[in-house]
PDB file of N, CA and C in Angstrom:
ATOM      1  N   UNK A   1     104.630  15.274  70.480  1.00  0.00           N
ATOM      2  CA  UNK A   1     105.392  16.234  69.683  1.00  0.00           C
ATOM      3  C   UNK A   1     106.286  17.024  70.633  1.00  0.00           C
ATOM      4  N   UNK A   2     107.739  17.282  70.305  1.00  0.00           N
ATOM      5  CA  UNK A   2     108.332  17.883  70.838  1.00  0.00           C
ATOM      6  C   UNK A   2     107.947  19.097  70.747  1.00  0.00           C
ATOM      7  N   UNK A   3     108.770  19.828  72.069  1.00  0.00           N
ATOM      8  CA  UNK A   3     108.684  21.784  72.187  1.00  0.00           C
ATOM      9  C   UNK A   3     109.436  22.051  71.197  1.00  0.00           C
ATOM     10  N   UNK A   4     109.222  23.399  70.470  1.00  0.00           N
ATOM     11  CA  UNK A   4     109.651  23.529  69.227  1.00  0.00           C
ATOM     12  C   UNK A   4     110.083  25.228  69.861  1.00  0.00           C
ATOM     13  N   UNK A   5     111.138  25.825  70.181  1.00  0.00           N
ATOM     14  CA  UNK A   5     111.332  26.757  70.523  1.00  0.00           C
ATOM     15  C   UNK A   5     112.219  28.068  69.486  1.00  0.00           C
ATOM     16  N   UNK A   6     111.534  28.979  69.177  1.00  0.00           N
ATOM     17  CA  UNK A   6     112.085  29.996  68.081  1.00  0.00           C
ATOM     18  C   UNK A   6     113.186  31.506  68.599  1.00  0.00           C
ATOM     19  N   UNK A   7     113.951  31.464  67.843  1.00  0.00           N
ATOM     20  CA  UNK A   7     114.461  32.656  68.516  1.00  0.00           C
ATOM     21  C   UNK A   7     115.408  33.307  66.585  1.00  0.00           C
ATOM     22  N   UNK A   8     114.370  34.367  66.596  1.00  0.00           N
ATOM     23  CA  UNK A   8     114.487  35.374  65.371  1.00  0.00           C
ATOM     24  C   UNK A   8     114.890  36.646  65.395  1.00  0.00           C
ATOM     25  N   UNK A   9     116.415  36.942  65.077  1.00  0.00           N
ATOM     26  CA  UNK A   9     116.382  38.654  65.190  1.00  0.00           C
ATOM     27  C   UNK A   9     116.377  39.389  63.545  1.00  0.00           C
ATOM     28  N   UNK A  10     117.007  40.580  63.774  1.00  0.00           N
ATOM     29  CA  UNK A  10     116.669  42.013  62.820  1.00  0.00           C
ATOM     30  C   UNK A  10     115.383  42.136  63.060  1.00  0.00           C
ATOM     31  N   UNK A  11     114.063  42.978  61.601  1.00  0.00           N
ATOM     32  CA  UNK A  11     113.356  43.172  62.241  1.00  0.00           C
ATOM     33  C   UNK A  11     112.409  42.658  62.880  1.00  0.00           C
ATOM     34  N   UNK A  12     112.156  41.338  62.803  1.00  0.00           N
ATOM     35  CA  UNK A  12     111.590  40.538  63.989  1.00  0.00           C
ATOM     36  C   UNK A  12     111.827  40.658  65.009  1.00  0.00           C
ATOM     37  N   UNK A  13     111.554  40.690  66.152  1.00  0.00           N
ATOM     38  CA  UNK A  13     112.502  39.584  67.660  1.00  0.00           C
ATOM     39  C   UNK A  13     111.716  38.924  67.948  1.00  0.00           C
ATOM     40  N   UNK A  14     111.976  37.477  67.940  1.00  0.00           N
ATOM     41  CA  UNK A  14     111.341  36.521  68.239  1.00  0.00           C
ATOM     42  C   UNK A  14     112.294  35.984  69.629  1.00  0.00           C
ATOM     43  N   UNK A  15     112.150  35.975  70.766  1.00  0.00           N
ATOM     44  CA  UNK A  15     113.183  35.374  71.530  1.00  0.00           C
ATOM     45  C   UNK A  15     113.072  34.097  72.775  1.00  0.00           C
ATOM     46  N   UNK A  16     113.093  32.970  72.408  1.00  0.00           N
ATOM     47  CA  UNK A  16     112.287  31.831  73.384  1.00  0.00           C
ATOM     48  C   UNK A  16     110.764  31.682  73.091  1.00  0.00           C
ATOM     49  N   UNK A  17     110.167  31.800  72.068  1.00  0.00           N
ATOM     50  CA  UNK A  17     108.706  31.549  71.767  1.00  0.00           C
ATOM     51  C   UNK A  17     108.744  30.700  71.269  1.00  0.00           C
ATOM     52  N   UNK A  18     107.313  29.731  71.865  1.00  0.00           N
ATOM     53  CA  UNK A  18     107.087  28.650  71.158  1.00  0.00           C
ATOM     54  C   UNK A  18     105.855  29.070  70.010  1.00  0.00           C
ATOM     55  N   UNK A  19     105.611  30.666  69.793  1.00  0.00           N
ATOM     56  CA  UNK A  19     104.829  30.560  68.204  1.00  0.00           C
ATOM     57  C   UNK A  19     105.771  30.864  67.423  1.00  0.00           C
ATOM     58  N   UNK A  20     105.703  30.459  66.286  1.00  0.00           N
ATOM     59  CA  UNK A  20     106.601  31.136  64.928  1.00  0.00           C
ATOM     60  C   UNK A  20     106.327  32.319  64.436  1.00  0.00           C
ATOM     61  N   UNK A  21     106.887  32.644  63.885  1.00  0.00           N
ATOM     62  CA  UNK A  21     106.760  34.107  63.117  1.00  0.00           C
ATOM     63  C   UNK A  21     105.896  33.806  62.531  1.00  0.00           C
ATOM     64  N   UNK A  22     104.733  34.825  62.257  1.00  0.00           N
ATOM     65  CA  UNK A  22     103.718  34.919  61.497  1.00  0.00           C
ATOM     66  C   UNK A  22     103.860  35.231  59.776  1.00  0.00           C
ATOM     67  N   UNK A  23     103.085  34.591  58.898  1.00  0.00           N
ATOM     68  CA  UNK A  23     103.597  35.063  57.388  1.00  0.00           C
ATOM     69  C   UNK A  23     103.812  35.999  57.012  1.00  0.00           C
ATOM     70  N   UNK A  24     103.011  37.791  57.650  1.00  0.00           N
ATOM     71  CA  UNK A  24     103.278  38.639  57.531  1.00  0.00           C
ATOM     72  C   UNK A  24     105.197  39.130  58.195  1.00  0.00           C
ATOM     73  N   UNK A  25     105.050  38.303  59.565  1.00  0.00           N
ATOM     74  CA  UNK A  25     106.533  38.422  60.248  1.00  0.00           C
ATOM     75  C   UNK A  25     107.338  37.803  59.510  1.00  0.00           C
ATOM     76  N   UNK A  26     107.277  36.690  58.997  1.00  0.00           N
ATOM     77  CA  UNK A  26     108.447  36.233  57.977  1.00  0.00           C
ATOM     78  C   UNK A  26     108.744  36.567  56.706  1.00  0.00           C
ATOM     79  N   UNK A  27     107.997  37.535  56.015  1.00  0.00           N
ATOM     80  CA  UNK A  27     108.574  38.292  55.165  1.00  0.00           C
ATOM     81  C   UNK A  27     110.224  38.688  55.299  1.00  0.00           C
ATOM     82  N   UNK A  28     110.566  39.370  56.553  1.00  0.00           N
ATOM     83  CA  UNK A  28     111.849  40.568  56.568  1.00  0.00           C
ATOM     84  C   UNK A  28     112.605  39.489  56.938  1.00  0.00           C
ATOM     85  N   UNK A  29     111.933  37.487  57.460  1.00  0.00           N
ATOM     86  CA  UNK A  29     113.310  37.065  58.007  1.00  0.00           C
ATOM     87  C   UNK A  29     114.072  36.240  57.545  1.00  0.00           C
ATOM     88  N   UNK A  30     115.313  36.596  57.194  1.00  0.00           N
ATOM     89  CA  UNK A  30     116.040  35.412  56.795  1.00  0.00           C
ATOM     90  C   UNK A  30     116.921  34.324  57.192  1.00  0.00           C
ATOM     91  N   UNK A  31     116.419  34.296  58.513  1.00  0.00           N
ATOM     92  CA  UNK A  31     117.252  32.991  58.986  1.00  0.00           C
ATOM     93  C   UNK A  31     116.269  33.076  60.517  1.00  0.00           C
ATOM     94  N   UNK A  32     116.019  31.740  60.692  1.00  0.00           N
ATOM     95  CA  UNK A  32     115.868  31.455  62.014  1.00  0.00           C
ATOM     96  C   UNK A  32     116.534  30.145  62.721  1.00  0.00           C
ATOM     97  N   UNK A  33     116.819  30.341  64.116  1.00  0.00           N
ATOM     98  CA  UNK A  33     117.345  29.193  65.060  1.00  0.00           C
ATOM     99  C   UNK A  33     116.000  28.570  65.702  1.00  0.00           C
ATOM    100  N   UNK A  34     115.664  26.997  65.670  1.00  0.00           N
ATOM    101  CA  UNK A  34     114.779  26.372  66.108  1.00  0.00           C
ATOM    102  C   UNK A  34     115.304  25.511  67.240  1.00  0.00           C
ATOM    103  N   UNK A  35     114.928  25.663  68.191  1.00  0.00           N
ATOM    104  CA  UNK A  35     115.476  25.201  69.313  1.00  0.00           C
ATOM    105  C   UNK A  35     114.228  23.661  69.524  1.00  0.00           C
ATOM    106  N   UNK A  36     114.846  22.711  69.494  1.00  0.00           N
ATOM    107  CA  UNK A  36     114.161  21.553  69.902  1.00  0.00           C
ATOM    108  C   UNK A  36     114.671  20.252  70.826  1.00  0.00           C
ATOM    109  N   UNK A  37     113.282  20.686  71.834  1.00  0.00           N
ATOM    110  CA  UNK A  37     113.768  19.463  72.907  1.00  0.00           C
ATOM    111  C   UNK A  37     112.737  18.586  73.324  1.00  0.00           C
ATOM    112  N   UNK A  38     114.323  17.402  72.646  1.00  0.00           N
ATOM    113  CA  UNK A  38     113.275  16.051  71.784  1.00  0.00           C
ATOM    114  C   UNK A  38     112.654  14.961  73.664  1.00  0.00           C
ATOM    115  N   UNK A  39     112.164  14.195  73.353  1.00  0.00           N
ATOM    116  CA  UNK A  39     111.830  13.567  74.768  1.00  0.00           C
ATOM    117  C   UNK A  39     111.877  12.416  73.969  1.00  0.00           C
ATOM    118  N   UNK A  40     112.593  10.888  74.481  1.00  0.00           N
ATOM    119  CA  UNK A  40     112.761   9.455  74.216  1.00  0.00           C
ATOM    120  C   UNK A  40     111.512   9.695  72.873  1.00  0.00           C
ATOM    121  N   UNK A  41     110.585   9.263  73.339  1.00  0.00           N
ATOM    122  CA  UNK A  41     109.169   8.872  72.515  1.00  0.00           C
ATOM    123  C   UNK A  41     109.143   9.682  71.037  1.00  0.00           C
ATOM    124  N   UNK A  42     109.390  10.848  71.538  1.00  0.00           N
ATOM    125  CA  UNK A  42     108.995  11.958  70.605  1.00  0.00           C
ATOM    126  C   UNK A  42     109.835  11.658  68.948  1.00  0.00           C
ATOM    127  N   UNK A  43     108.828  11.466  68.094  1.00  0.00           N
ATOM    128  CA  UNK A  43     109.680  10.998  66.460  1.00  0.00           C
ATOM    129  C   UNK A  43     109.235  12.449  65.452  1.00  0.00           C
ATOM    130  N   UNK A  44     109.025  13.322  65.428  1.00  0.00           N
ATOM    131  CA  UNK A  44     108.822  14.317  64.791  1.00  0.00           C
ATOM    132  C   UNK A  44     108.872  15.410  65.428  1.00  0.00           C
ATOM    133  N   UNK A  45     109.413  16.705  64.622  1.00  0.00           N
ATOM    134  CA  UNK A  45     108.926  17.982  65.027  1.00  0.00           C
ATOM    135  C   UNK A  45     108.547  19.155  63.883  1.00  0.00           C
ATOM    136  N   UNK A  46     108.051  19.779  63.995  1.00  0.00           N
ATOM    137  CA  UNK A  46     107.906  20.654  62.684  1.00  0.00           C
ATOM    138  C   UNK A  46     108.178  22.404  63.179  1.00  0.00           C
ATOM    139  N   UNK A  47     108.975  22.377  62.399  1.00  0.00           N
ATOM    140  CA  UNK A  47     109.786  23.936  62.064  1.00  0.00           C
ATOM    141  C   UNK A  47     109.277  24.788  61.552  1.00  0.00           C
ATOM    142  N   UNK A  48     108.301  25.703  61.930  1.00  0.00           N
ATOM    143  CA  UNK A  48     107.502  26.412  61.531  1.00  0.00           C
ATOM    144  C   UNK A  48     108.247  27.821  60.995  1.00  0.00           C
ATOM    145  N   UNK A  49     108.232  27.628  59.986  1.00  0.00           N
ATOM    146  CA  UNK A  49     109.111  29.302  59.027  1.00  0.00           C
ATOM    147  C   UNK A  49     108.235  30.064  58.802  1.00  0.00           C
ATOM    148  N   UNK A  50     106.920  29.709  58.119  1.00  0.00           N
ATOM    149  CA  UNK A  50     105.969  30.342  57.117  1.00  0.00           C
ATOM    150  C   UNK A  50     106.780  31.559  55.906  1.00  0.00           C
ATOM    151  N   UNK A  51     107.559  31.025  55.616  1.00  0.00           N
ATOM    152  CA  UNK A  51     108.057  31.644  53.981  1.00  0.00           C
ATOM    153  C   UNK A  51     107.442  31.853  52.582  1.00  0.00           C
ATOM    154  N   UNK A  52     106.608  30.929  53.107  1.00  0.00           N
ATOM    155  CA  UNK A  52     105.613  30.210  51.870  1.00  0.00           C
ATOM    156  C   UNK A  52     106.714  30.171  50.107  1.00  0.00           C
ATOM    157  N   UNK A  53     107.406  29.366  50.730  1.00  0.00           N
ATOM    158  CA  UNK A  53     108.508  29.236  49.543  1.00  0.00           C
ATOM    159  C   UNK A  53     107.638  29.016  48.167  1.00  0.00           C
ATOM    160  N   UNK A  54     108.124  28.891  47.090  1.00  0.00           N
ATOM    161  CA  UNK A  54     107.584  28.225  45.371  1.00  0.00           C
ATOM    162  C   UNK A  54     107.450  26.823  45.735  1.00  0.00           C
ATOM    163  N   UNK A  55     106.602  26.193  44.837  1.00  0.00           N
ATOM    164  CA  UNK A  55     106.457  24.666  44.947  1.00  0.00           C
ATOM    165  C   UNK A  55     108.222  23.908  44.679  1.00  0.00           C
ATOM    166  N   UNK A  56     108.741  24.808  44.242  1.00  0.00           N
ATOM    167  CA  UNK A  56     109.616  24.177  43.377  1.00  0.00           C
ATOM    168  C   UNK A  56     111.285  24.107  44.462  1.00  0.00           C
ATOM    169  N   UNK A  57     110.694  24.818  45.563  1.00  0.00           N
ATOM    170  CA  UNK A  57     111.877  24.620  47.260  1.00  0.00           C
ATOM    171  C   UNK A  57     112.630  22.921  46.822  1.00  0.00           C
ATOM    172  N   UNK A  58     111.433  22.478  47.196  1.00  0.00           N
ATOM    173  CA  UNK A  58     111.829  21.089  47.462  1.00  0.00           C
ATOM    174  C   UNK A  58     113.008  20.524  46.855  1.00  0.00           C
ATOM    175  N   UNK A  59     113.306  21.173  45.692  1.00  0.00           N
ATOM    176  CA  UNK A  59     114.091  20.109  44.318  1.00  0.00           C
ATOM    177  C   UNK A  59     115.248  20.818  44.520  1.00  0.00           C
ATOM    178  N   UNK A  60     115.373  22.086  45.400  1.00  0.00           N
ATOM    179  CA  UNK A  60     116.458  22.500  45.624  1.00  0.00           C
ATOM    180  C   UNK A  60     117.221  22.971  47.196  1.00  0.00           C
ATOM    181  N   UNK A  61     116.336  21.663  47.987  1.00  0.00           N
ATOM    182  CA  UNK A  61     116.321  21.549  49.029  1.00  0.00           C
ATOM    183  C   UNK A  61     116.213  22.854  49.962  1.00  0.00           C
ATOM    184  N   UNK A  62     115.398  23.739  49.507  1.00  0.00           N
ATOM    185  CA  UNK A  62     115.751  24.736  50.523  1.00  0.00           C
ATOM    186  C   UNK A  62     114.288  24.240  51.488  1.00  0.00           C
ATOM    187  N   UNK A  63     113.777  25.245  53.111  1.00  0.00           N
ATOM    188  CA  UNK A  63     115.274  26.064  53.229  1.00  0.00           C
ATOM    189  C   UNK A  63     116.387  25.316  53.715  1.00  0.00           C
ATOM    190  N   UNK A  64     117.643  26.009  53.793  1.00  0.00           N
ATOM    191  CA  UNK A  64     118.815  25.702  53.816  1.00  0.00           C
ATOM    192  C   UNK A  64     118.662  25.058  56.027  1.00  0.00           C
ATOM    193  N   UNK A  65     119.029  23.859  55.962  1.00  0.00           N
ATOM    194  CA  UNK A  65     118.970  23.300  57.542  1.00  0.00           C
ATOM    195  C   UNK A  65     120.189  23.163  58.185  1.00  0.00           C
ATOM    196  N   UNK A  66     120.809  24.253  59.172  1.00  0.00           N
ATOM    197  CA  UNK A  66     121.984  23.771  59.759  1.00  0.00           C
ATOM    198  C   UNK A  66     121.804  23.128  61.439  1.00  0.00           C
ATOM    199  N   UNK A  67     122.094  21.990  60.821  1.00  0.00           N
ATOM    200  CA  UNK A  67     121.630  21.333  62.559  1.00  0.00           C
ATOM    201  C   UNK A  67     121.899  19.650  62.208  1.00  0.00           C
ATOM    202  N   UNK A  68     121.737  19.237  63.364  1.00  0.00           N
ATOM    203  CA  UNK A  68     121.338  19.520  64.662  1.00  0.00           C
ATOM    204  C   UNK A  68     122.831  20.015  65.099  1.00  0.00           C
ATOM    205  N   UNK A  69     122.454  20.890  66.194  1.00  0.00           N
ATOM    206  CA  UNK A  69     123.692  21.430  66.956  1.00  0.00           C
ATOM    207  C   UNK A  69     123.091  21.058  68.216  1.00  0.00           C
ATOM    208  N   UNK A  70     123.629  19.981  69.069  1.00  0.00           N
ATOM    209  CA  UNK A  70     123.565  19.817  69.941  1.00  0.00           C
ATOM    210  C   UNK A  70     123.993  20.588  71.277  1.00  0.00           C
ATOM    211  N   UNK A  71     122.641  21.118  72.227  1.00  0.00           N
ATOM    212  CA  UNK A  71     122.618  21.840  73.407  1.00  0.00           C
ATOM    213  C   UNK A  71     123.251  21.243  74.675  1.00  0.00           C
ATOM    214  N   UNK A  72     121.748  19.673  74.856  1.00  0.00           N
ATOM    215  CA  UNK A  72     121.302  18.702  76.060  1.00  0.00           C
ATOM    216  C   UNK A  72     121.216  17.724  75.292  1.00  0.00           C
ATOM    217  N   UNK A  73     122.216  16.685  75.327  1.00  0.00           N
ATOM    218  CA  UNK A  73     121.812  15.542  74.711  1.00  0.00           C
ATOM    219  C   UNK A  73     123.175  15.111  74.297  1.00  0.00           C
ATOM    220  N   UNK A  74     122.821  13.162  74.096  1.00  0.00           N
ATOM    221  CA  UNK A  74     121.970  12.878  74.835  1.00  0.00           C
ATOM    222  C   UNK A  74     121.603  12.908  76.516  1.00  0.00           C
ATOM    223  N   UNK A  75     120.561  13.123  76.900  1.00  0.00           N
ATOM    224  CA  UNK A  75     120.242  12.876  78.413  1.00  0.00           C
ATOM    225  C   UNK A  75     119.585  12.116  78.763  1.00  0.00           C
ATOM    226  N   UNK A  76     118.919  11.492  79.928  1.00  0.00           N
ATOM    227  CA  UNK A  76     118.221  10.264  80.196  1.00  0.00           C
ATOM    228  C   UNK A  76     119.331   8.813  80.415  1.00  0.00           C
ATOM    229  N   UNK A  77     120.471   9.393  80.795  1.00  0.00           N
ATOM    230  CA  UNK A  77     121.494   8.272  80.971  1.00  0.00           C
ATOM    231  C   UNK A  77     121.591   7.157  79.385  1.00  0.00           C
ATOM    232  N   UNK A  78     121.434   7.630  78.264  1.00  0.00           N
ATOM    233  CA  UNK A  78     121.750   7.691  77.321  1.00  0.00           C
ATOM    234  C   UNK A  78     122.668   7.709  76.431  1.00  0.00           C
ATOM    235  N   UNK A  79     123.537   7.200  75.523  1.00  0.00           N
ATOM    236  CA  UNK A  79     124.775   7.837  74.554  1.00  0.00           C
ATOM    237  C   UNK A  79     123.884   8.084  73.483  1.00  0.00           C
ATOM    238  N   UNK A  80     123.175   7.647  72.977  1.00  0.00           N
ATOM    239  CA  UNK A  80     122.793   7.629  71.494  1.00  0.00           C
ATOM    240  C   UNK A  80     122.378   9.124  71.013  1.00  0.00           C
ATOM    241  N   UNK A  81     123.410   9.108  70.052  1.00  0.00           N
ATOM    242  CA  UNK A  81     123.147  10.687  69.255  1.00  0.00           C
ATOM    243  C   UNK A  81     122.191  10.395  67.940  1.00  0.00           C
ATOM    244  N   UNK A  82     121.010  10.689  68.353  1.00  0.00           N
ATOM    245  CA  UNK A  82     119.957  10.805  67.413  1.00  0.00           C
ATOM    246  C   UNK A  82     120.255  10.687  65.883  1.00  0.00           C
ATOM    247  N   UNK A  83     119.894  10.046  65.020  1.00  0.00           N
ATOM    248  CA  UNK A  83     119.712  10.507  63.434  1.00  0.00           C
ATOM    249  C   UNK A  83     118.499  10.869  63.213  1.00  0.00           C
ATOM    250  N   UNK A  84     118.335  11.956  62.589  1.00  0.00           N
ATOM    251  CA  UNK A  84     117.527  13.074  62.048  1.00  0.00           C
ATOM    252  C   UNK A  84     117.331  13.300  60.385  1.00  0.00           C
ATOM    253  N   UNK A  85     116.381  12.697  60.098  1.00  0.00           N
ATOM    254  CA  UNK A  85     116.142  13.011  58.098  1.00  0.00           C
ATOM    255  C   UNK A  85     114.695  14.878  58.544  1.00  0.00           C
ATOM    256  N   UNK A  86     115.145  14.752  57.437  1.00  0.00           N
ATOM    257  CA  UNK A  86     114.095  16.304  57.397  1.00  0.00           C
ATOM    258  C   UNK A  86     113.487  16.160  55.527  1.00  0.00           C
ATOM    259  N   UNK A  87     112.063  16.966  56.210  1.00  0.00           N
ATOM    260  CA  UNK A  87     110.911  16.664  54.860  1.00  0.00           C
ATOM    261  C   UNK A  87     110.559  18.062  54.573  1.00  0.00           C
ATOM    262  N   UNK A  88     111.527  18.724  53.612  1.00  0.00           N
ATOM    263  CA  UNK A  88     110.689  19.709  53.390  1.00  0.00           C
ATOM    264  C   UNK A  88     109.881  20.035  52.355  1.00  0.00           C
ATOM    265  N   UNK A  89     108.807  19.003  51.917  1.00  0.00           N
ATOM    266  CA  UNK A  89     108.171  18.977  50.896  1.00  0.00           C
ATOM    267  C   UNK A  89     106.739  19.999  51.467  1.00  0.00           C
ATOM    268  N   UNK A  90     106.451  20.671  52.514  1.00  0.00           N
ATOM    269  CA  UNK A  90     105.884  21.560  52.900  1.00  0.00           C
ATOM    270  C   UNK A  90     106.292  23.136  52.629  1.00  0.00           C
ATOM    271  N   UNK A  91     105.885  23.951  52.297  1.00  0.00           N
ATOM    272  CA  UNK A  91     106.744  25.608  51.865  1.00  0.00           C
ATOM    273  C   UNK A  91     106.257  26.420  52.714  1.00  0.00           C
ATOM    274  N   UNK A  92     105.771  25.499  54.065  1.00  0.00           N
ATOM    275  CA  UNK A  92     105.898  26.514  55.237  1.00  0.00           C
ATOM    276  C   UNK A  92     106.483  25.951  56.626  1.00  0.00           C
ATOM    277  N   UNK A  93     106.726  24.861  56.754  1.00  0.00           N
ATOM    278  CA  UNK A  93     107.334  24.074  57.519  1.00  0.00           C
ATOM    279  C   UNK A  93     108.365  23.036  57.116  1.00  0.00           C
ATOM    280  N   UNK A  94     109.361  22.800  57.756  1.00  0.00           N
ATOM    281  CA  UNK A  94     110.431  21.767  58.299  1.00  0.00           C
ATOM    282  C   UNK A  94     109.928  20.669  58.374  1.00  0.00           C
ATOM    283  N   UNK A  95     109.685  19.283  58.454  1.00  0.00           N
ATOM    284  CA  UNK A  95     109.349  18.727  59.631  1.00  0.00           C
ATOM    285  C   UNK A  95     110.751  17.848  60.046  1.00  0.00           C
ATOM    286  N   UNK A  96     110.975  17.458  60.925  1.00  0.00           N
ATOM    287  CA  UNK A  96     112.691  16.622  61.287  1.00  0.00           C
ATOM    288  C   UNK A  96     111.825  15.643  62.178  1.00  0.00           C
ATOM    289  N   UNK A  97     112.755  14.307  61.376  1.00  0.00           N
ATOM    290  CA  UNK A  97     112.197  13.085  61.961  1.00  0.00           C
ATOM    291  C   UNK A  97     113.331  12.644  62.999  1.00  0.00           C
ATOM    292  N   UNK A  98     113.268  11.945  63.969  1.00  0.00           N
ATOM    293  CA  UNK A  98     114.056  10.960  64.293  1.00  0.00           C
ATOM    294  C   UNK A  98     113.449   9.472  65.184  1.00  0.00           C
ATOM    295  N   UNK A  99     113.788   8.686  65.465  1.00  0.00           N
ATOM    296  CA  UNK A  99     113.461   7.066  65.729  1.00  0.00           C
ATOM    297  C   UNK A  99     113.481   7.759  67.476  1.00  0.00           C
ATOM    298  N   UNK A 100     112.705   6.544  68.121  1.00  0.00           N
ATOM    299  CA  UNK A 100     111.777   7.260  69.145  1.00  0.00           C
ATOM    300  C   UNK A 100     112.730   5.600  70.119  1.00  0.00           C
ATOM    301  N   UNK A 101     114.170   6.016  70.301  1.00  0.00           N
ATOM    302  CA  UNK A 101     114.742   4.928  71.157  1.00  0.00           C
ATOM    303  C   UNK A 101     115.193   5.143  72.257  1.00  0.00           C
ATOM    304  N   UNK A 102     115.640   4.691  72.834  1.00  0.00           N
ATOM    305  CA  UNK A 102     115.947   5.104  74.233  1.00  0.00           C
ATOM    306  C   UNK A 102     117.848   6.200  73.944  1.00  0.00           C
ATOM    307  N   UNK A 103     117.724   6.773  75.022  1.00  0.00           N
ATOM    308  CA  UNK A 103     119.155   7.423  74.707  1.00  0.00           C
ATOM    309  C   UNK A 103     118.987   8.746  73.474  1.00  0.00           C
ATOM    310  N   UNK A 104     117.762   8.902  73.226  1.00  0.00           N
ATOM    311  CA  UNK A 104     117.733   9.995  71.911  1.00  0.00           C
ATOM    312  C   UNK A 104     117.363  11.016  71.897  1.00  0.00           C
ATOM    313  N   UNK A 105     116.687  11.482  73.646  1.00  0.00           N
ATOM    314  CA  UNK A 105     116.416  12.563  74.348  1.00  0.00           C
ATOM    315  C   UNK A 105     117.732  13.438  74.097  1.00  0.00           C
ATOM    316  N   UNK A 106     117.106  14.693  74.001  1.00  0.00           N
ATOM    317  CA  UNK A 106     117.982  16.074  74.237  1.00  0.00           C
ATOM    318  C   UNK A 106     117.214  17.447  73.441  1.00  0.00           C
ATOM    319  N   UNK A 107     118.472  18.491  73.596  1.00  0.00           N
ATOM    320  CA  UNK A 107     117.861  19.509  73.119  1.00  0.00           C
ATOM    321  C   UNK A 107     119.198  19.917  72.149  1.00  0.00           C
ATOM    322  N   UNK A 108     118.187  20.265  71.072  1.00  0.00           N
ATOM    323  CA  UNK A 108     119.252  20.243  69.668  1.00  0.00           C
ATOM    324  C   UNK A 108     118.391  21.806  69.241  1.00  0.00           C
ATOM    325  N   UNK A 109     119.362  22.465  68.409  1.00  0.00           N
ATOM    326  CA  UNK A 109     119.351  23.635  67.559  1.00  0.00           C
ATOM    327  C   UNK A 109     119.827  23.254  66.372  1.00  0.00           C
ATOM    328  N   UNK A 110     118.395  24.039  65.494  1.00  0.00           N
ATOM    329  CA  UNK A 110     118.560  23.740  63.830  1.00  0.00           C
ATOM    330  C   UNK A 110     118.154  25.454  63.699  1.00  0.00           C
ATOM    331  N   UNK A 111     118.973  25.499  62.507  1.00  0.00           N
ATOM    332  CA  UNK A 111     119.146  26.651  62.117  1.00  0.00           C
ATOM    333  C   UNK A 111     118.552  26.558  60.310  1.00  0.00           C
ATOM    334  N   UNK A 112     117.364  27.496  60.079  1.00  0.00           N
ATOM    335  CA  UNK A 112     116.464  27.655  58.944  1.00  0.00           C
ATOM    336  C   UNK A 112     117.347  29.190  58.017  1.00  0.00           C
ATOM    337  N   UNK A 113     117.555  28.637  56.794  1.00  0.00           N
ATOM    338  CA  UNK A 113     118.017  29.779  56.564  1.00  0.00           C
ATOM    339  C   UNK A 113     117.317  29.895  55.149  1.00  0.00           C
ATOM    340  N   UNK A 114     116.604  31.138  55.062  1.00  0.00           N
ATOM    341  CA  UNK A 114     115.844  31.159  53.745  1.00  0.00           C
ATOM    342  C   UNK A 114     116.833  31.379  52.474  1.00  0.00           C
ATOM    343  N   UNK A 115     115.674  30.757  51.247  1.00  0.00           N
ATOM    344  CA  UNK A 115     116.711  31.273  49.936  1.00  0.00           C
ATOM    345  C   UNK A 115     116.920  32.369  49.531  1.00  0.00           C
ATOM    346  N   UNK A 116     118.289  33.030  49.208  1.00  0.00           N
ATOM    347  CA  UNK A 116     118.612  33.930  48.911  1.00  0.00           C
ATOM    348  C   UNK A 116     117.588  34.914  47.661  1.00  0.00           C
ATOM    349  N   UNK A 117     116.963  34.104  46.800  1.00  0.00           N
ATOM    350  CA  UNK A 117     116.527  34.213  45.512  1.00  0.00           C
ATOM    351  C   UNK A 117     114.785  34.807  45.642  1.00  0.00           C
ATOM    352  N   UNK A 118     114.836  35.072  47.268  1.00  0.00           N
ATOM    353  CA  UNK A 118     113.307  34.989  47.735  1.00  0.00           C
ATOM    354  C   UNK A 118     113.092  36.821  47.828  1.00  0.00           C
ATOM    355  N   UNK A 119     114.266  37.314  47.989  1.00  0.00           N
ATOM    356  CA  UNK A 119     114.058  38.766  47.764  1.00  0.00           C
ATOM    357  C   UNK A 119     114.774  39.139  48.869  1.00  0.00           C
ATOM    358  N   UNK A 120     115.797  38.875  49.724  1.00  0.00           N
ATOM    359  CA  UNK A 120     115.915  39.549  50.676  1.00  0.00           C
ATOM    360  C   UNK A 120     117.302  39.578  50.321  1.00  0.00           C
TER     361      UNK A 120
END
């Protein structure tokens, strides 16, 4: 599993941690940047929000995923720019897949942005 690195402001600060905001901490937040750096092998990562969205996220794809924004990558003497599907049939996590090939190493930023409709 890749490093899954968080960085959350207002009243959070979350800055370079690899824990997520806690459910009580993700109440006030509405957007976080997930910093992930993938290694060849590595085919999953999970985006830890804890929003605890409605069952009913899924059908309206939230939360909202802006990414990958590429940091490092590819590296490992590599071209291949990763494809990435994301499962958010979880209402407290992300998870982002990608194929575990050579050239697919790097470090990418995804950006979690909660639903508007959640109270904030």
């Amino acid at each position: 599993m890749p490093t899954v690195t968080y960085f959350v402001g207002g009243q959070v600060q979350i800055v370079g941690s690899t824990t997520p905001p806690t459910g009580a901490q993700a109440v006030t937040v509405p957007k976080m940047t997930c910093q992930v750096n993938w290694a060849i092998a590595d085919t999953q990562a999970w985006l830890t929000h804890n929003w605890g969205l409605g069952a009913s996220a899924p059908s309206f794809y939230d939360p909202e995923i802006i990414g990958p924004l590429p940091i490092q990558g590819p590296v490992g003497g590599g071209t291949n720019m990763p494809f990435f599907s994301f499962d958010v049939t979880n209402t407290n996590v992300v998870k982002v897949n990608k194929l575990g090939v050579a050239g697919t190493d790097g470090t990418y930023n995804f950006i979690l942005r909660r639903p508007h409709s959640t109270g904030l």
